[in-house]
C-alpha atoms as a PDB file:
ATOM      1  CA  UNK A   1      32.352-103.161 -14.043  1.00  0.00           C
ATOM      2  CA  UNK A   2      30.348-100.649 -12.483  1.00  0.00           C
ATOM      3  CA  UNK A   3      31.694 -96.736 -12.292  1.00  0.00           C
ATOM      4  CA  UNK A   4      31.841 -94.171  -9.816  1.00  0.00           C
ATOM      5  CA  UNK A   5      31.680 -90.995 -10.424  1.00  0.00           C
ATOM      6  CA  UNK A   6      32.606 -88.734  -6.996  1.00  0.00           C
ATOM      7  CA  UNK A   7      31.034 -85.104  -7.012  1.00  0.00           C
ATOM      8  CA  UNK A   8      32.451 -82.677  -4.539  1.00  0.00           C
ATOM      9  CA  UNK A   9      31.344 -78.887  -3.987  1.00  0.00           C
ATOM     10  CA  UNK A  10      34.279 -76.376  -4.503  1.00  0.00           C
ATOM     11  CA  UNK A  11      33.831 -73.016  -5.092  1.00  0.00           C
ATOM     12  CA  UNK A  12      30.543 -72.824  -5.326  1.00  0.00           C
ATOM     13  CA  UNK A  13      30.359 -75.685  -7.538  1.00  0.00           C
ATOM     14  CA  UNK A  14      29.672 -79.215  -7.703  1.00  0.00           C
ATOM     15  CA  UNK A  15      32.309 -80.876  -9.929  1.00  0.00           C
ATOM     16  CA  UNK A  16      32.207 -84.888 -11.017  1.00  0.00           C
ATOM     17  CA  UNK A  17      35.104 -86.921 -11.530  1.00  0.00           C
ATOM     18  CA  UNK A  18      35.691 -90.628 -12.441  1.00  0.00           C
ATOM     19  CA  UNK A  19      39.410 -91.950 -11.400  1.00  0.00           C
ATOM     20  CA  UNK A  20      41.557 -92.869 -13.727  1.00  0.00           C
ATOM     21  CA  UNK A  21      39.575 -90.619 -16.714  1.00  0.00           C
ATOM     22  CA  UNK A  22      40.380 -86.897 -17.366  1.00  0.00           C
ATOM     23  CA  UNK A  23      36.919 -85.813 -18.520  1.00  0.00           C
ATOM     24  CA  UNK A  24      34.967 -83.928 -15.640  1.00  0.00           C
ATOM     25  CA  UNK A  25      31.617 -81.758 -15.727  1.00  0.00           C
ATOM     26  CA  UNK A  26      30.671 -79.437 -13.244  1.00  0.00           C
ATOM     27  CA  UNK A  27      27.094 -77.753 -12.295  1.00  0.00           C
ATOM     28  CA  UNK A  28      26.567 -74.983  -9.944  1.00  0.00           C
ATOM     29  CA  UNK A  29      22.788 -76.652  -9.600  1.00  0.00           C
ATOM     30  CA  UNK A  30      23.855 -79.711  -7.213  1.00  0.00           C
ATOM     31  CA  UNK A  31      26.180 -82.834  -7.215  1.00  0.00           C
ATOM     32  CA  UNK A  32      23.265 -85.409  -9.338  1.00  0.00           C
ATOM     33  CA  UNK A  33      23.237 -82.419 -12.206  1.00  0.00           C
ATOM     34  CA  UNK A  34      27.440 -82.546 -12.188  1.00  0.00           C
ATOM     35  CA  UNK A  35      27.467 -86.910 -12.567  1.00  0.00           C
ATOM     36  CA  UNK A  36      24.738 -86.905 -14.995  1.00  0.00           C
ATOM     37  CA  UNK A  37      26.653 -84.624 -17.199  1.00  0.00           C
ATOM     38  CA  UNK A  38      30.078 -86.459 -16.221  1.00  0.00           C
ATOM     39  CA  UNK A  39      27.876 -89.550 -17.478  1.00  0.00           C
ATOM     40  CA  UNK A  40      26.754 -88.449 -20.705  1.00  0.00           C
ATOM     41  CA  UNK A  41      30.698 -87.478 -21.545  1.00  0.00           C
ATOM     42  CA  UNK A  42      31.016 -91.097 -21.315  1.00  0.00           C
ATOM     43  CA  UNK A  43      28.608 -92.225 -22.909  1.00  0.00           C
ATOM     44  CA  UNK A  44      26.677 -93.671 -19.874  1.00  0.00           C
ATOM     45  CA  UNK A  45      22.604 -93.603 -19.787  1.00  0.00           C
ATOM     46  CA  UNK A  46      22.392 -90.866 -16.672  1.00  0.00           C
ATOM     47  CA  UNK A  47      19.203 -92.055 -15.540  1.00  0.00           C
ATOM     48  CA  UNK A  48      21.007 -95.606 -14.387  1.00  0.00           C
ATOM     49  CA  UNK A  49      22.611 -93.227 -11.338  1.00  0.00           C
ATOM     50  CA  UNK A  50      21.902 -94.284  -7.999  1.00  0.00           C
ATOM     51  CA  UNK A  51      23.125 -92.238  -5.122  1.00  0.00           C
ATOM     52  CA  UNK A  52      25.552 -93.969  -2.725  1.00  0.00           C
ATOM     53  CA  UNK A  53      25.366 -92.936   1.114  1.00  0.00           C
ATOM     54  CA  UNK A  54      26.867 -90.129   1.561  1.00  0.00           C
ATOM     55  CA  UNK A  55      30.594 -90.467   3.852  1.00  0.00           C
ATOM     56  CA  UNK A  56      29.768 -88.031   7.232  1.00  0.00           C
ATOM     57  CA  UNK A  57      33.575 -87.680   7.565  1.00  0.00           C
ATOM     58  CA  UNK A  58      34.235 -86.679   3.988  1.00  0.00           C
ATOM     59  CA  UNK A  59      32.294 -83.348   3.948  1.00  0.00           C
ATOM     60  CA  UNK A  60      30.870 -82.096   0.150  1.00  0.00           C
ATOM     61  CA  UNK A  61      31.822 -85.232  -1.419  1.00  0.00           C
ATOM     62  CA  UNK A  62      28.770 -87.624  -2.414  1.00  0.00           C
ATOM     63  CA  UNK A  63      29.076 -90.804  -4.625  1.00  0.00           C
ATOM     64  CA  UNK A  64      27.420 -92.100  -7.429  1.00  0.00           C
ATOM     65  CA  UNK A  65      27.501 -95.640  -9.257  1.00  0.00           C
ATOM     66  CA  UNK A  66      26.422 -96.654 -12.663  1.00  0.00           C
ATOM     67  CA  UNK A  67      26.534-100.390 -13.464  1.00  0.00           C
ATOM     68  CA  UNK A  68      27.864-100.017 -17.060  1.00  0.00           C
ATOM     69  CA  UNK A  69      31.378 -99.694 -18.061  1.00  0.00           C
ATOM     70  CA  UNK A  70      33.028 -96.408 -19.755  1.00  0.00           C
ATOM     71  CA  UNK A  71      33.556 -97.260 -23.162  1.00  0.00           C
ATOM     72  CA  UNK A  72      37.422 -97.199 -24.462  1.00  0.00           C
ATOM     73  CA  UNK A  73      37.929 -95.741 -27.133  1.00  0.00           C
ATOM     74  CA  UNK A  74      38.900 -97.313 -30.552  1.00  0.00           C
ATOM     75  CA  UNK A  75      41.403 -96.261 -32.357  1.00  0.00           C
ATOM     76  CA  UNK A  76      41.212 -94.512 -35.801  1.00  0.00           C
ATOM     77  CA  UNK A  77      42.646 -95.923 -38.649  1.00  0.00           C
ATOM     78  CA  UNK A  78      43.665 -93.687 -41.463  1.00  0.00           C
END
């Protein structure tokens, strides 16, 4: 299942988020910097981002897909 990761600018800062996860990154550099960082907290290869078009009526937010799923987590034993 692919994931997208949503950068918006805030503050003088692009910041990447994935719904339903609570990691983020942020970069003041620009929105592809912020979701390759948010990818590699996932353990996603950043370099399978592609840019989605940008929404005109949703101003400072940009999209970004990756076709790999976010890993869960498995639980420690011990």
């Amino acid at each position: 299942m692919p994931v997208e990761i949503r950068t918006r600018y805030t503050g003088m800062t692009y910041v990447a988020t994935v719904r339903g996860e609570k990691k983020s990154a942020s970069n003041t550099m620009g929105a592809r910097w912020a979701a390759e960082a948010l990818a590699r907290k996932l353990d996603l290869d950043p370099t399978l981002l592609r840019e989605t078009q940008r929404d005109p009526l949703r101003s400072g937010v940009e999209l970004f897909v990756h076709p790999g799923a976010v890993k869960a987590k498995e639980a420690s034993c011990g």
